[in-house]
PDB file of N, CA and C in Angstrom:
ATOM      1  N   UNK A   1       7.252  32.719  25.141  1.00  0.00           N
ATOM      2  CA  UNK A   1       7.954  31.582  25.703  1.00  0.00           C
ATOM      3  C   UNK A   1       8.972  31.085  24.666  1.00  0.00           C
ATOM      4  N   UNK A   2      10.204  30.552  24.826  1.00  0.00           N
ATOM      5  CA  UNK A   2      11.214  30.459  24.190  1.00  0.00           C
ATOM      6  C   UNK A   2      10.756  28.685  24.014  1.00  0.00           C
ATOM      7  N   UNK A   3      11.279  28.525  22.783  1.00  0.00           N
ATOM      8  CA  UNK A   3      11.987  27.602  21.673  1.00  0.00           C
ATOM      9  C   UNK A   3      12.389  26.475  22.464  1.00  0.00           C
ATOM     10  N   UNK A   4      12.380  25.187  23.222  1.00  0.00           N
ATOM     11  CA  UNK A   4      13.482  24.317  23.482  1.00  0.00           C
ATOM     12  C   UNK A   4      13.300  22.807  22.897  1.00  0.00           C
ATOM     13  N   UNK A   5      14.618  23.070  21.942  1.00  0.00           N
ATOM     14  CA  UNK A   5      15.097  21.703  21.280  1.00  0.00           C
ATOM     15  C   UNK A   5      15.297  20.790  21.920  1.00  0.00           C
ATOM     16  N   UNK A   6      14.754  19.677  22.061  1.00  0.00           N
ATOM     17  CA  UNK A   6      15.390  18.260  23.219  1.00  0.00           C
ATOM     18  C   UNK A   6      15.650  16.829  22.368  1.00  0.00           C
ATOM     19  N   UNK A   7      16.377  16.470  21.995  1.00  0.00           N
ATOM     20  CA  UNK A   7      16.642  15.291  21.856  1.00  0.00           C
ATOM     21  C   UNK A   7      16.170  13.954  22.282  1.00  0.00           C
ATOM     22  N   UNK A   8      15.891  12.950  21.661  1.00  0.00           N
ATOM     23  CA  UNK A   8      15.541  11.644  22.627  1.00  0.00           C
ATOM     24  C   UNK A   8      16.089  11.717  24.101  1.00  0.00           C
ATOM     25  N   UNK A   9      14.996  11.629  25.011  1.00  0.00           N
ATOM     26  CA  UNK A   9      15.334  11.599  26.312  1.00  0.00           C
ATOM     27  C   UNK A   9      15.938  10.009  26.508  1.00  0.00           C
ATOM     28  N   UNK A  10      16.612   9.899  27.109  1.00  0.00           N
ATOM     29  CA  UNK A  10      17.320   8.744  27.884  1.00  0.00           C
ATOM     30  C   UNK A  10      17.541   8.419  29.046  1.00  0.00           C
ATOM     31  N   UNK A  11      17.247   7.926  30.004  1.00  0.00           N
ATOM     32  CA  UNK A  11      17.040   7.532  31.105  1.00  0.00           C
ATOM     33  C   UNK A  11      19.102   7.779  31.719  1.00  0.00           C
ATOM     34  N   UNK A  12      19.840   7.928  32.264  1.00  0.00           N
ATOM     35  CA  UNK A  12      20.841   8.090  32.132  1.00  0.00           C
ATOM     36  C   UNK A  12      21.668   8.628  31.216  1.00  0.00           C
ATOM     37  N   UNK A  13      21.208   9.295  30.092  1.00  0.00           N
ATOM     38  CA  UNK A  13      22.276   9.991  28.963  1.00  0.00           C
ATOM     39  C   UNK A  13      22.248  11.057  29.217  1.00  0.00           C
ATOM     40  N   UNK A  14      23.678  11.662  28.326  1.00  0.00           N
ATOM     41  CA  UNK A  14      24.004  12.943  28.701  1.00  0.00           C
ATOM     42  C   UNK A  14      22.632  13.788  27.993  1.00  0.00           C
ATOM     43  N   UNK A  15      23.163  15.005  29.240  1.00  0.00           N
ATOM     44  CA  UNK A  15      21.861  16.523  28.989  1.00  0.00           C
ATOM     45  C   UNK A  15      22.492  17.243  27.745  1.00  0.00           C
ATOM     46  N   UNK A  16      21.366  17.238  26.191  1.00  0.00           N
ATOM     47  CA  UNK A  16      21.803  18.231  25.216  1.00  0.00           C
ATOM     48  C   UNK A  16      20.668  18.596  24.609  1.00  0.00           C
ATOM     49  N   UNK A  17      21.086  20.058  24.822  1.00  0.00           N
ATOM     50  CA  UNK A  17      19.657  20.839  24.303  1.00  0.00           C
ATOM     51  C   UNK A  17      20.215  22.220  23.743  1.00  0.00           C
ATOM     52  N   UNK A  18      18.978  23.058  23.127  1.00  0.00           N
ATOM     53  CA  UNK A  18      19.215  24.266  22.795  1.00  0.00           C
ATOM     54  C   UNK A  18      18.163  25.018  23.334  1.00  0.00           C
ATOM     55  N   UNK A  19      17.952  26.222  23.756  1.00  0.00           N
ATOM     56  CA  UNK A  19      16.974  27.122  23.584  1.00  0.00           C
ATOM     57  C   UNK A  19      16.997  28.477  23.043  1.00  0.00           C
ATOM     58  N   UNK A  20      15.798  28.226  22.002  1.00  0.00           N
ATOM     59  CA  UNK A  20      15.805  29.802  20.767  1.00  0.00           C
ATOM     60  C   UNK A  20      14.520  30.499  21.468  1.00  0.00           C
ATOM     61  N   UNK A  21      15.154  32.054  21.129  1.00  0.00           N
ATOM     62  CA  UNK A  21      14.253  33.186  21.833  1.00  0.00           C
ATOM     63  C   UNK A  21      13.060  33.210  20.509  1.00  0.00           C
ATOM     64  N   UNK A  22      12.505  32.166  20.442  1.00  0.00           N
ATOM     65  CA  UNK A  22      11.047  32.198  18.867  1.00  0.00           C
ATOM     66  C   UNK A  22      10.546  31.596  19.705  1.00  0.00           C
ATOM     67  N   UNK A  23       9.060  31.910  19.145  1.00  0.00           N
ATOM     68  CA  UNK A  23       7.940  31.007  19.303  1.00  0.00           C
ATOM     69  C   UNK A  23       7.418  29.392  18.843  1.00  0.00           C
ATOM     70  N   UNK A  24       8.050  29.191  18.012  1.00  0.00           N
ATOM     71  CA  UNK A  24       7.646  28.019  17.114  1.00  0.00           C
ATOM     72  C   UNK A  24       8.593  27.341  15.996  1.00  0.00           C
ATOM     73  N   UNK A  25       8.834  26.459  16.122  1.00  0.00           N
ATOM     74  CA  UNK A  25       9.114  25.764  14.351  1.00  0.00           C
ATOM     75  C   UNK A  25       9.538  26.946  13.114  1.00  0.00           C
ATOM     76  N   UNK A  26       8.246  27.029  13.195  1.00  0.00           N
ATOM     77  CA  UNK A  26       8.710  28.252  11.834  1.00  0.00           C
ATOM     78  C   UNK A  26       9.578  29.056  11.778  1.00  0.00           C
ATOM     79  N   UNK A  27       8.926  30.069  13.340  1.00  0.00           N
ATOM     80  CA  UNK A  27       9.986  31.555  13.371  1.00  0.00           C
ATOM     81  C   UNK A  27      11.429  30.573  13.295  1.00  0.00           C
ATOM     82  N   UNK A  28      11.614  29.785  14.184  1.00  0.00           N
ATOM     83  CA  UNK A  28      13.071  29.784  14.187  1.00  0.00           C
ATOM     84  C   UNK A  28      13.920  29.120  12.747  1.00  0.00           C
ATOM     85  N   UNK A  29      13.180  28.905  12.152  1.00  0.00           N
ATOM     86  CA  UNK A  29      13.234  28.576  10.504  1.00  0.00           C
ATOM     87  C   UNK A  29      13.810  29.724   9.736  1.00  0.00           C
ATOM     88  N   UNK A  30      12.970  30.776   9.828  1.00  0.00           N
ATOM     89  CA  UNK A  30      12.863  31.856   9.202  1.00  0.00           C
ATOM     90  C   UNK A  30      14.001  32.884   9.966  1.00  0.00           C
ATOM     91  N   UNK A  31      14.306  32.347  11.237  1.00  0.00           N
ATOM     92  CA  UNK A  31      15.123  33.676  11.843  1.00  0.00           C
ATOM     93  C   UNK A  31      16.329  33.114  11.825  1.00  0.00           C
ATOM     94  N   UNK A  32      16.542  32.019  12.098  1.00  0.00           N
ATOM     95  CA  UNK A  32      17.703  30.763  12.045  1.00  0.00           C
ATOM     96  C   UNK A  32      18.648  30.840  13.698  1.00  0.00           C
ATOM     97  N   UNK A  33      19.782  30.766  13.443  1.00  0.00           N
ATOM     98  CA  UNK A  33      20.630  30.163  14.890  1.00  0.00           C
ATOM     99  C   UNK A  33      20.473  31.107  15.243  1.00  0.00           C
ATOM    100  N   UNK A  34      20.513  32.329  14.853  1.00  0.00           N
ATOM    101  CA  UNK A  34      20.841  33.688  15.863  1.00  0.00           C
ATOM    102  C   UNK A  34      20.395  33.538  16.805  1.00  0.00           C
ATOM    103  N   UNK A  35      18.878  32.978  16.586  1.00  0.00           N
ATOM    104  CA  UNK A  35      17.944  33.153  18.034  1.00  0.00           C
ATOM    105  C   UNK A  35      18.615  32.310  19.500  1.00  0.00           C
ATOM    106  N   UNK A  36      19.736  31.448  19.130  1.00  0.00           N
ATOM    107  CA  UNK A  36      19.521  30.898  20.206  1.00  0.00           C
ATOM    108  C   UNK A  36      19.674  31.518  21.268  1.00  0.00           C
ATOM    109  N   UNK A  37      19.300  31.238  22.907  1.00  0.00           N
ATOM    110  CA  UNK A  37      20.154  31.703  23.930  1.00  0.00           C
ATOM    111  C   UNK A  37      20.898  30.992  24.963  1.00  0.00           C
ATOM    112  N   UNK A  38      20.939  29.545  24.297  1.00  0.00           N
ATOM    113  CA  UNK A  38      21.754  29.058  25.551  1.00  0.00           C
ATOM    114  C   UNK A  38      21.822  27.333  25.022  1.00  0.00           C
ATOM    115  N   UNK A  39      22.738  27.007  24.765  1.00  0.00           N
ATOM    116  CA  UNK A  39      23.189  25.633  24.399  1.00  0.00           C
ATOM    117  C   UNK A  39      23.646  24.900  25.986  1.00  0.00           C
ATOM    118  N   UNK A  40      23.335  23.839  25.914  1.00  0.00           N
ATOM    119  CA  UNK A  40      23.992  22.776  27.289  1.00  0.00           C
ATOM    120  C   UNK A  40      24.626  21.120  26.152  1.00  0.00           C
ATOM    121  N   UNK A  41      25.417  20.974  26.432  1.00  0.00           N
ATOM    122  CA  UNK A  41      26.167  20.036  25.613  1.00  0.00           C
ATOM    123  C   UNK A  41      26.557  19.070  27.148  1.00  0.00           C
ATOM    124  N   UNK A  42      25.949  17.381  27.382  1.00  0.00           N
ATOM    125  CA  UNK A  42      26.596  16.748  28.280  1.00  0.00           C
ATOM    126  C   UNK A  42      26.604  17.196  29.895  1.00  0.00           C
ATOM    127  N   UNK A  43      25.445  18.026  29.989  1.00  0.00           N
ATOM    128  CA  UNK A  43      25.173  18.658  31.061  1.00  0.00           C
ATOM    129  C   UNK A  43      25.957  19.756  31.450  1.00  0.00           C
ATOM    130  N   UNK A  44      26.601  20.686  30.629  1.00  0.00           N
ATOM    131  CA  UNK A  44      27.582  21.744  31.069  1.00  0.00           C
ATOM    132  C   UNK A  44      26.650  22.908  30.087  1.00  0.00           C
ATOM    133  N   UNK A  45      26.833  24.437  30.405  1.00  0.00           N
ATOM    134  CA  UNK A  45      26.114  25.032  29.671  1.00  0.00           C
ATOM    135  C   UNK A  45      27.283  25.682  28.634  1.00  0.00           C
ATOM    136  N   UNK A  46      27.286  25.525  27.460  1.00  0.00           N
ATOM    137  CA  UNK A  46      28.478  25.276  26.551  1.00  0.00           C
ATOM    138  C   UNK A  46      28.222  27.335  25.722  1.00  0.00           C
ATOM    139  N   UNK A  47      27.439  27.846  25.825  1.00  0.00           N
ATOM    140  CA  UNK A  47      27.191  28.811  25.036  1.00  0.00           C
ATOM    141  C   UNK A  47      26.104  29.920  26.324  1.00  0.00           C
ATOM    142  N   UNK A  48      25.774  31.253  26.374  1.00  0.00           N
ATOM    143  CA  UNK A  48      24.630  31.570  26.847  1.00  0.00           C
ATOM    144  C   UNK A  48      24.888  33.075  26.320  1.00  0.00           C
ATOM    145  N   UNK A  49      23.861  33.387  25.841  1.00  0.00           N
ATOM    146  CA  UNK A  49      24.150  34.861  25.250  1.00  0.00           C
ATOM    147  C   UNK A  49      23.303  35.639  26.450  1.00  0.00           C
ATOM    148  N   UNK A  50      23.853  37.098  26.422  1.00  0.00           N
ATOM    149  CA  UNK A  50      23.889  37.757  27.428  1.00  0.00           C
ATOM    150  C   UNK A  50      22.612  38.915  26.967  1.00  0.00           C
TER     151      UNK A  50
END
């Protein structure tokens, strides 16, 4: 199961998140950004690797 970063939720604020193809804290420590696969910035999906 993949990685997802979430920010303070806010009842009306914009959607920004990340999700890394790791398991945990660590791996994605140790493996760093590469892992990600898909950024959403303000509710738009800003990045998605293929």
């Amino acid at each position: 199961m993949p990685l997802v970063l979430l920010p303070a939720l806010v009842l009306g604020g914009p959607a920004r998140f990340a999700v890394f193809d790791v398991p945990d804290r660590a791996a994605l420590v140790r493996l760093g950004a590469s892992t990600c696969v898909a950024t959403v910035v303000d509710g738009r999906m800003v990045f998605r690797r293929r």
